[in-house]
C-alpha atoms as a PDB file:
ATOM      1  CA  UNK A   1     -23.352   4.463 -61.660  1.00  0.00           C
ATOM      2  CA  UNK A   2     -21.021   1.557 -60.954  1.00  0.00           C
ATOM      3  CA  UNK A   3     -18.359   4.049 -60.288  1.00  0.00           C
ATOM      4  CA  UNK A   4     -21.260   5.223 -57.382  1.00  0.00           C
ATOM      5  CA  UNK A   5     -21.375   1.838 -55.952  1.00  0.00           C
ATOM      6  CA  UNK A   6     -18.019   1.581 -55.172  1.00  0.00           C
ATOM      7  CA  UNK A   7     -16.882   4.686 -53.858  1.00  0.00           C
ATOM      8  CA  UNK A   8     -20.030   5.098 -51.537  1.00  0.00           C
ATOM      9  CA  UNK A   9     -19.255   2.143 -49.940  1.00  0.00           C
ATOM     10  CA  UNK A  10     -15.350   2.595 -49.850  1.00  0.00           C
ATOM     11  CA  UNK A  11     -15.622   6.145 -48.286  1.00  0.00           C
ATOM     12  CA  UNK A  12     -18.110   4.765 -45.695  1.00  0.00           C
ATOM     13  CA  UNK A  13     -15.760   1.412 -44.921  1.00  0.00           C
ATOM     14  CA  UNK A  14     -12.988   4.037 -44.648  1.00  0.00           C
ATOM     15  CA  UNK A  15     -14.591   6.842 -42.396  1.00  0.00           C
ATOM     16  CA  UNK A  16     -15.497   3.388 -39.679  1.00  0.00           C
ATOM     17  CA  UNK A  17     -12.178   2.027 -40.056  1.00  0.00           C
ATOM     18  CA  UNK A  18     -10.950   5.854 -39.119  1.00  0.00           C
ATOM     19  CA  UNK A  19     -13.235   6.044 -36.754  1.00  0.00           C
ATOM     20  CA  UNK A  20     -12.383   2.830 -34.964  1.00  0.00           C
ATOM     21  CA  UNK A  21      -8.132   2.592 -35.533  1.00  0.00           C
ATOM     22  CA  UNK A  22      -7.327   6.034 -36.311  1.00  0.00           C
ATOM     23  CA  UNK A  23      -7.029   9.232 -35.522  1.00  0.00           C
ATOM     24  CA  UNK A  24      -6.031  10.706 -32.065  1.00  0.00           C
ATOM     25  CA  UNK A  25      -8.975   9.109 -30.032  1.00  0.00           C
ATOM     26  CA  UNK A  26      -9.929   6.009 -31.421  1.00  0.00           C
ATOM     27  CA  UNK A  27     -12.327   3.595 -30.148  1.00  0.00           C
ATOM     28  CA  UNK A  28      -9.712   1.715 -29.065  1.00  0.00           C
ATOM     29  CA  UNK A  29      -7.529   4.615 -27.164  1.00  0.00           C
ATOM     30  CA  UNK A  30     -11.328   5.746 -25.897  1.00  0.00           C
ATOM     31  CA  UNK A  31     -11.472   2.368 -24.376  1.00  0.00           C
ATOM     32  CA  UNK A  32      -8.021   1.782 -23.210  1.00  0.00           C
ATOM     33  CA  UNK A  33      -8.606   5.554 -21.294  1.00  0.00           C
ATOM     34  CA  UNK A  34     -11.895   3.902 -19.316  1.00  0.00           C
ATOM     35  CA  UNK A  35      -9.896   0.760 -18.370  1.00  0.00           C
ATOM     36  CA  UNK A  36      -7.439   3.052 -16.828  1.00  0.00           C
ATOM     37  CA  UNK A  37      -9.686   5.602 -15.007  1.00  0.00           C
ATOM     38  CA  UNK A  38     -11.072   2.708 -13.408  1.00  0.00           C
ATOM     39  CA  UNK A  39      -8.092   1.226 -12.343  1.00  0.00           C
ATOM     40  CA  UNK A  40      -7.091   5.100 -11.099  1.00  0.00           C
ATOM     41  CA  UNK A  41     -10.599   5.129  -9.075  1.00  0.00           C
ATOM     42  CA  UNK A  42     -10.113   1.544  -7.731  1.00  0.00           C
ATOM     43  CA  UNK A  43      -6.092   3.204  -6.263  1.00  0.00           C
ATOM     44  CA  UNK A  44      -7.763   6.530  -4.950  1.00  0.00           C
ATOM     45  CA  UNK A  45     -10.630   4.779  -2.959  1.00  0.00           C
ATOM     46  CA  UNK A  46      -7.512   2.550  -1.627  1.00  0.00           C
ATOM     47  CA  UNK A  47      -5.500   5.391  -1.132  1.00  0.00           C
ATOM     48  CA  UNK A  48      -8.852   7.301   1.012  1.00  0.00           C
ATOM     49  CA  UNK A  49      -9.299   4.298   2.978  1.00  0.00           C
ATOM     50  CA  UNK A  50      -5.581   3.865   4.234  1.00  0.00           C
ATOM     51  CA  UNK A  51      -5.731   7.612   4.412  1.00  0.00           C
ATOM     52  CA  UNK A  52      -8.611   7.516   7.097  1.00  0.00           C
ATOM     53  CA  UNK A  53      -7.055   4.855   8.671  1.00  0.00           C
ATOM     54  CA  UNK A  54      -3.822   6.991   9.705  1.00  0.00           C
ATOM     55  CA  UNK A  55      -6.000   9.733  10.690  1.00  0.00           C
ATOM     56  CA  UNK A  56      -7.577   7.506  13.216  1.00  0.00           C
ATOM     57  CA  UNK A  57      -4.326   6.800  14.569  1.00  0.00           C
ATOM     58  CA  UNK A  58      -3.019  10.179  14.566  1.00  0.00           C
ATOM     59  CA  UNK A  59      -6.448  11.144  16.541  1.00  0.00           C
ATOM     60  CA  UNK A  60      -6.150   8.526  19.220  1.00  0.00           C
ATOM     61  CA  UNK A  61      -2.593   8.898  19.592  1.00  0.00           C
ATOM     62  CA  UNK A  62      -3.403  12.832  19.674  1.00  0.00           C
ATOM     63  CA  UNK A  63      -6.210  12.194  22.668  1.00  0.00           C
ATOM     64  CA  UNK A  64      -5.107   8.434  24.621  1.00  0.00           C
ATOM     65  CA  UNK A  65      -1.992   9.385  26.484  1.00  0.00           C
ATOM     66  CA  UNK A  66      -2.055   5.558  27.817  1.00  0.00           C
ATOM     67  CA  UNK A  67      -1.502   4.244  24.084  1.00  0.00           C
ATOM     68  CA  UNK A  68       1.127   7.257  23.449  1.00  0.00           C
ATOM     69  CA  UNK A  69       3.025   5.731  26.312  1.00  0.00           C
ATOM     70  CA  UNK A  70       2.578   2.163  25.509  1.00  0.00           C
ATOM     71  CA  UNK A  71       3.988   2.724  22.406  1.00  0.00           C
ATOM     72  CA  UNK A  72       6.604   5.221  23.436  1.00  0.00           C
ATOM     73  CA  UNK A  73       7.745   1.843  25.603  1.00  0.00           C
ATOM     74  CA  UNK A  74       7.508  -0.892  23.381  1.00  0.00           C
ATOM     75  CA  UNK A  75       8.885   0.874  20.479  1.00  0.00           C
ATOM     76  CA  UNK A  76      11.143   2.843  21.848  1.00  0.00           C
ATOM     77  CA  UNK A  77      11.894   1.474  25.578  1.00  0.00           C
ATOM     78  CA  UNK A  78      11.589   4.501  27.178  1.00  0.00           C
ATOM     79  CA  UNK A  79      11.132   4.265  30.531  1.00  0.00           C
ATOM     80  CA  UNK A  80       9.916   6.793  33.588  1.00  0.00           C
ATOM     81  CA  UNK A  81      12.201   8.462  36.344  1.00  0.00           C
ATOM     82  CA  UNK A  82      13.036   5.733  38.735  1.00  0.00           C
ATOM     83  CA  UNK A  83      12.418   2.299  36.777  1.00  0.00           C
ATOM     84  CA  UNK A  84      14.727   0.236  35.251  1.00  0.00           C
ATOM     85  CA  UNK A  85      14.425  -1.521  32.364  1.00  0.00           C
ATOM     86  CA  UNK A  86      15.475  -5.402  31.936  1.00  0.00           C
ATOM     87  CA  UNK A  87      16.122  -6.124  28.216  1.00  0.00           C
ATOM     88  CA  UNK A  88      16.438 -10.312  27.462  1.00  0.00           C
ATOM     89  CA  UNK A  89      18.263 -11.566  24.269  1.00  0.00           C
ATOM     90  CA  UNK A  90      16.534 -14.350  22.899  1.00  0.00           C
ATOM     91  CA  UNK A  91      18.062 -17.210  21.860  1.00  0.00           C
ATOM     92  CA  UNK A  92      17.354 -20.673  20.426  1.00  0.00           C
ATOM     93  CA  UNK A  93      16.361 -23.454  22.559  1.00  0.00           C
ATOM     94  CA  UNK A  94      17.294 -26.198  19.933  1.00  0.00           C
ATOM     95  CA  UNK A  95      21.203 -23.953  20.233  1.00  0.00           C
ATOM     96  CA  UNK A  96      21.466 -24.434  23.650  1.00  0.00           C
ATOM     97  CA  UNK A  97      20.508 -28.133  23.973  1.00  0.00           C
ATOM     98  CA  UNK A  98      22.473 -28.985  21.565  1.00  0.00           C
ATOM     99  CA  UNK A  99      25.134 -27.083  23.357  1.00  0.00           C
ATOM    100  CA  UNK A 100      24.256 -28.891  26.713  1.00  0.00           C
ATOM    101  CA  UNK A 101      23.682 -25.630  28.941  1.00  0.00           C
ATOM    102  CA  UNK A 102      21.498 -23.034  28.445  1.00  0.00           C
ATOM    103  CA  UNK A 103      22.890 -19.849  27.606  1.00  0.00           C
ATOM    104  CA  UNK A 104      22.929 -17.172  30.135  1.00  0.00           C
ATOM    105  CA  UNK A 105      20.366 -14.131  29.599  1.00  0.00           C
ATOM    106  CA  UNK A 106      21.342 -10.731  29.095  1.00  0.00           C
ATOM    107  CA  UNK A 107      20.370  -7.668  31.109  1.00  0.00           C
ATOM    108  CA  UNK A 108      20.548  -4.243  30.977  1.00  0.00           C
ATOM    109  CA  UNK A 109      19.610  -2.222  33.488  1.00  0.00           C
ATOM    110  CA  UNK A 110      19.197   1.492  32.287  1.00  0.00           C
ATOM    111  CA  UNK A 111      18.034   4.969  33.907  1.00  0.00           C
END
């Protein structure tokens, strides 16, 4: 009978404490896992959003031929048949006054 009393509740101690630290999927691992799916979930509805975001671009860059060229001149500074295009270096005001002149822009004309 005594033996009874403490093995029942030794076995049953043990089983919780395997079924809480032990084994392959513990409570804690089980835990751990839904912490991480979240965080997962939380990335993938980032990653949709900036996803959506560049197919809106590729769209209107696909259909508004005035933002394709806008672009295709500031980024690039392409220009059409028979313009020229006038490029300025910019330099620091507090340089030149210091210097006592200004400095002398830059241009390039291009065709």
């Amino acid at each position: 009978m005594k033996l009874r009393r403490f093995v029942l509740p030794t076995l049953v101690g043990a089983a919780a404490y395997f079924a809480v630290f032990g084994g392959e999927y513990s409570l804690l691992d089980l835990w751990r896992l839904q912490r991480q799916h979240e965080r997962e979930l939380a990335e993938l509805q980032r990653l949709q959003d900036s996803l959506a975001v560049l197919r809106a671009r590729v769209d209107s860059l696909e259909s508004d031929p005035a933002l394709l060229e806008r672009l295709a001149r500031e980024r690039y500074g392409l220009i059409r048949d028979g313009e020229r295009l006038y490029l300025f270096a910019e330099g620091s005001d507090s340089t030149a006054e210091r210097r006592g002149r200004a400095e002398p822009a830059r241009t390039a004309g291009a065709q």
